[in-house]
Protein backbone atom coordinates (compact mmCIF):
# COMPACT_ATOMS: atom_id res chain seq x y z
CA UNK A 1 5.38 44.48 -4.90
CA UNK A 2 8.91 44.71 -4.04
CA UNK A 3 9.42 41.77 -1.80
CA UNK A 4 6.99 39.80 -4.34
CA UNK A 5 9.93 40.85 -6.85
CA UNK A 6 12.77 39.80 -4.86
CA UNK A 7 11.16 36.31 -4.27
CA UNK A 8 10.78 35.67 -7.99
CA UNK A 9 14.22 36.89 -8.40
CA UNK A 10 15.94 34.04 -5.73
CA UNK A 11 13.35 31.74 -7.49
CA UNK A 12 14.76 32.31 -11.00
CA UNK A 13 18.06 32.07 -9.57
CA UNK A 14 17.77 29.14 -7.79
CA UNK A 15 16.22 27.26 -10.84
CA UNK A 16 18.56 28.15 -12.94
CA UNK A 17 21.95 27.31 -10.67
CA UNK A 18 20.32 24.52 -8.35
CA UNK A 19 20.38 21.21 -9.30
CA UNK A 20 16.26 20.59 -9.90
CA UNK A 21 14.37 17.90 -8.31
CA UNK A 22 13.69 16.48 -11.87
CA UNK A 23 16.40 17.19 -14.42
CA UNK A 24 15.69 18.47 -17.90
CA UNK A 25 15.83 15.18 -19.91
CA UNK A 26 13.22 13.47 -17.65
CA UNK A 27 11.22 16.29 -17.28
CA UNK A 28 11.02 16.55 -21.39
CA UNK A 29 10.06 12.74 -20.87
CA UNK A 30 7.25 13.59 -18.88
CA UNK A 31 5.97 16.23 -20.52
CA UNK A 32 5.77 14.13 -23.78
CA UNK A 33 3.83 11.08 -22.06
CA UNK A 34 1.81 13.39 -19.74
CA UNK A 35 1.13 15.99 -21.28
CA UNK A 36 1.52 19.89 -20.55
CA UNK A 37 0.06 19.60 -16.51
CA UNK A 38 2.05 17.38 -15.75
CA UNK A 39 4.95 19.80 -16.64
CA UNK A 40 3.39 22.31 -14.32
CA UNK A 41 3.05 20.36 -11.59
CA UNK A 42 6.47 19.48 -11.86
CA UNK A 43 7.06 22.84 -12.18
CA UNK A 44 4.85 24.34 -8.82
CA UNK A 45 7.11 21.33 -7.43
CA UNK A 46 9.99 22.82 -7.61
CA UNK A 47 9.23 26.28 -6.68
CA UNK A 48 7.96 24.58 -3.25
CA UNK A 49 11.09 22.50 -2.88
CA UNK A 50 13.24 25.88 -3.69
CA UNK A 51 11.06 28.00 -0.79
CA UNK A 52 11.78 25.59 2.10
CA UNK A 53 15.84 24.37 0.85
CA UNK A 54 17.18 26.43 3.40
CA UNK A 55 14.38 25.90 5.76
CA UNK A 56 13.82 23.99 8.97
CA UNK A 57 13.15 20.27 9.21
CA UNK A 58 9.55 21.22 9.98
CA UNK A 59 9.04 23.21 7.63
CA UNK A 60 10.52 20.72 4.50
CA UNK A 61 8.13 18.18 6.18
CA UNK A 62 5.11 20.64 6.13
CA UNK A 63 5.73 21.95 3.11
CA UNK A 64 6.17 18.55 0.93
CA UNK A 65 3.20 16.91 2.52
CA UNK A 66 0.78 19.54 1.86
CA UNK A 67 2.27 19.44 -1.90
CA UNK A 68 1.90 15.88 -2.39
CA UNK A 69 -1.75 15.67 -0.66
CA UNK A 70 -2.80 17.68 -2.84
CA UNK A 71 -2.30 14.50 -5.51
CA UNK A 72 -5.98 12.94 -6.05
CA UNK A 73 -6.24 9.54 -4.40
CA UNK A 74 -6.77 6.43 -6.72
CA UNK A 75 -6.24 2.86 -6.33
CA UNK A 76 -3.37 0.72 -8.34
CA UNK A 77 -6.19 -1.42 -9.54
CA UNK A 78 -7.45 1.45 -11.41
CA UNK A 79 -3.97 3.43 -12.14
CA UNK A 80 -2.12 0.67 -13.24
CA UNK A 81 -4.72 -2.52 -13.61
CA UNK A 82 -1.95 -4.07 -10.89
CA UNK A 83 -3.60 -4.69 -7.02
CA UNK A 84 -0.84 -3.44 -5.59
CA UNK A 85 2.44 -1.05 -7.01
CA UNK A 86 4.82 1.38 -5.76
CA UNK A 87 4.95 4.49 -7.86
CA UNK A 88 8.45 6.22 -8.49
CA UNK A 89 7.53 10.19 -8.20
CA UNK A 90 7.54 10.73 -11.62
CA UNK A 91 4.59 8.45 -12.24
CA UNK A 92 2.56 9.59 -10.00
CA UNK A 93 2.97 12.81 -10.12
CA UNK A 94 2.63 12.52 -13.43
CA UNK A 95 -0.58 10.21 -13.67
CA UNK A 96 -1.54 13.28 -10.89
CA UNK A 97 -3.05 9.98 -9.08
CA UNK A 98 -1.54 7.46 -6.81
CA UNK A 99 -2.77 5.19 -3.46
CA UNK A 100 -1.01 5.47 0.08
CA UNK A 101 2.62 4.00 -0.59
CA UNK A 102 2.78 6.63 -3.52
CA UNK A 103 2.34 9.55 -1.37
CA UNK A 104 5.14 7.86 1.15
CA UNK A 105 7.31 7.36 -1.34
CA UNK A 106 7.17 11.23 -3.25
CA UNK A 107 7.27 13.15 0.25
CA UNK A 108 10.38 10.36 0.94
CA UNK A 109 12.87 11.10 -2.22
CA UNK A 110 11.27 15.23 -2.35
CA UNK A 111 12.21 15.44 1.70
CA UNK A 112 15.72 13.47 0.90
CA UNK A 113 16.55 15.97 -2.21
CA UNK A 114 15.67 18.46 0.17
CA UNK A 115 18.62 16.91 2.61
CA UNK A 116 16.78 16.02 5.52
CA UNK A 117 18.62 12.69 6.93
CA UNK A 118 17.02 9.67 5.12
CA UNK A 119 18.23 7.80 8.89
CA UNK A 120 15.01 10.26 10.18
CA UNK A 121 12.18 9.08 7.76
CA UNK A 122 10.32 5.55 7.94
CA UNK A 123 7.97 3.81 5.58
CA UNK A 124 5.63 2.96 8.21
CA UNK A 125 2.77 0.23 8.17
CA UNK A 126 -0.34 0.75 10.45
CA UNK A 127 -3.57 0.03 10.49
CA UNK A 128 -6.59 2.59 10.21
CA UNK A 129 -9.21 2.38 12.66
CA UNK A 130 -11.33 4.97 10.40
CA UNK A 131 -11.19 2.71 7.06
CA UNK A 132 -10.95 -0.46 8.49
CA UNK A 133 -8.15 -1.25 6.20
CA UNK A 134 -4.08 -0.94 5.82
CA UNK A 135 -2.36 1.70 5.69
CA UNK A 136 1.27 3.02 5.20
CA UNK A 137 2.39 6.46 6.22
CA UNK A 138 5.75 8.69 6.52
CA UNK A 139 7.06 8.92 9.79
CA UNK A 140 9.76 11.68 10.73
CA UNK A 141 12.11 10.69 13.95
CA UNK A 142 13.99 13.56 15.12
CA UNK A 143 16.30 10.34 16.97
CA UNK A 144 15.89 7.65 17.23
CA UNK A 145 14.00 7.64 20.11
CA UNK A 146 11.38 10.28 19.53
CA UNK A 147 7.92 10.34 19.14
CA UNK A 148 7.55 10.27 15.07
CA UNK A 149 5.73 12.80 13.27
CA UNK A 150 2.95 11.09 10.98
CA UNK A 151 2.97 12.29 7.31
CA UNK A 152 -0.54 11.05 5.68
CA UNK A 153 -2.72 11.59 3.07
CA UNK A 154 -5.61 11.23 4.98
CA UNK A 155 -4.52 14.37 6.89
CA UNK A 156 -3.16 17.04 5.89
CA UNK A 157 -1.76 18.52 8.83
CA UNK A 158 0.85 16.57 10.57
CA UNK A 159 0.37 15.23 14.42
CA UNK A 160 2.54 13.40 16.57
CA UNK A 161 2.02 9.96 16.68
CA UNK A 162 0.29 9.93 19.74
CA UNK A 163 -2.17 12.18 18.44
CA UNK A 164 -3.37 9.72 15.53
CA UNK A 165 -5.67 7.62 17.75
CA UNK A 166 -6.93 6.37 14.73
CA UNK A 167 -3.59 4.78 13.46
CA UNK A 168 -2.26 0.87 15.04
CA UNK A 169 1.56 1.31 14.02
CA UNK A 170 2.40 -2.12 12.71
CA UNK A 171 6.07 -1.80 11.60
CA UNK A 172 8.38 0.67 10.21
CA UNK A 173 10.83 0.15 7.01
CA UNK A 174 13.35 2.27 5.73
CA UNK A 175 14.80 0.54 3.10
CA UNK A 176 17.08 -1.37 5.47
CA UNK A 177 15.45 -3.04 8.01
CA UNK A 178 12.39 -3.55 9.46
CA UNK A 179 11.28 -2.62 12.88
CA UNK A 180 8.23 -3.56 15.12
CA UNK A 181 6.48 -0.18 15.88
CA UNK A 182 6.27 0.74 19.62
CA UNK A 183 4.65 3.94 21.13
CA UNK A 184 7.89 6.05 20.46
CA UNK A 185 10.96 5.48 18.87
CA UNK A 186 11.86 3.29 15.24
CA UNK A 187 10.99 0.25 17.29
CA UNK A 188 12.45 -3.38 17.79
CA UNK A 189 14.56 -4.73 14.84
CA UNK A 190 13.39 -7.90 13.77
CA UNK A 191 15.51 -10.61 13.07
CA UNK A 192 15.69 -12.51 9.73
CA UNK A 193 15.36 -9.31 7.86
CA UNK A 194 14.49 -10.41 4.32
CA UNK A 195 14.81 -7.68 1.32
CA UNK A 196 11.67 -5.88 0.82
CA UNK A 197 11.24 -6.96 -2.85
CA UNK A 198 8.84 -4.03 -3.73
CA UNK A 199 11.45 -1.57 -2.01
CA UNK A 200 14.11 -3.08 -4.38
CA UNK A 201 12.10 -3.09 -7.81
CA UNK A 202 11.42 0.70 -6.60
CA UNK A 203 15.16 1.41 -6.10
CA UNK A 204 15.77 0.16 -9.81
CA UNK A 205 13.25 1.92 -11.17
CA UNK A 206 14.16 5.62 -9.72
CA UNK A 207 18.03 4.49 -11.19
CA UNK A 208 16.15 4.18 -14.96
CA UNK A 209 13.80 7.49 -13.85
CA UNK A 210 10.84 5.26 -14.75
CA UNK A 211 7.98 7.27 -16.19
């Protein structure tokens, strides 16, 4: 009872002298468009960000993806009548539904409020063997060079890449370039990098904290 006393203690504290993940106006935002479980999730959000802050790499990573898979899968067709959008966090945490990119992109901006090094985390394109279909998952590079660490959806715990036979790594993104994916490491750059255009319209709509 003690230690369960403490923890709520350095929980309260932390909420109430951290920065949060979501700030108050935004959150008051959501709760008004979504409704009151949407404020708890936001709220079971943050206590899971505040219990790994100070934690490992590994254990942000573990800890975020086994939040955000816990997000009911849905298609944009069906979430937002589009065939294909890219979510900022608050929507679809908020809708409490989203497809593949919108679980990349949560665990991406929760693991980068957390301070792990955005240079370390990849948008990364494959395709799945098991669904016959596209993919994208987070990959975690601990350099450049290493052997990513798959964050997905479809699983919740996370493997090595070389332990996801059922993944074809087409290319990684993160937000800069674009990279042919090889067996280990980021991969080749490609030249004639164009801007990712649904990479940009996602950047402008975390600035206006679109709901």
């Amino acid at each position: 009872m003690i230690l369960r006393a403490i923890l709520l203690l350095f929980l309260l504290f932390n909420a109430l002298y951290a920065k949060p993940y979501v700030d108050k106006g935004t959150l008051k935002k959501i709760t008004k468009k979504y409704k009151m479980f949407a404020k708890k999730r936001f709220y079971y959000l943050q206590i899971t960000l505040d219990g790994v802050k100070n934690g490992t790499d590994m254990e942000k990573l573990q800890a975020v993806n086994e939040f955000y898979n816990g997000v009911r899968y849905s298609p944009d067709i069906k979430v937002y009548k589009k065939k294909d959008y890219w979510a900022t966090p608050y929507e679809f945490l908020g809708k409490d539904a989203g497809d593949c990119e919108d679980y990349v992109i949560a665990k991406y901006f929760a693991l980068i409020y957390l301070g792990v090094d955005s240079k370390k985390l990849y948008f990364t394109y494959v395709r799945s063997t098991k669904f016959k279909a596209p993919h994208m998952v987070l990959t975690y590079f601990k350099t450049p060079r290493s052997e990513p660490l798959i964050l997905d959806n479809n699983n919740r715990r996370i493997f090595p890449a070389s332990k996801r036979k059922d993944l074809i790594p087409i290319y990684n993104f993160n937000g800069d370039s674009l990279y042919k994916a090889g067996k280990s490491g980021t991969g080749k750059k490609l030249k004639k990098q164009k801007s990712h255009k649904k990479w940009d319209q996602l950047k402008e709509n975390m600035k206006k904290k679109k709901i």
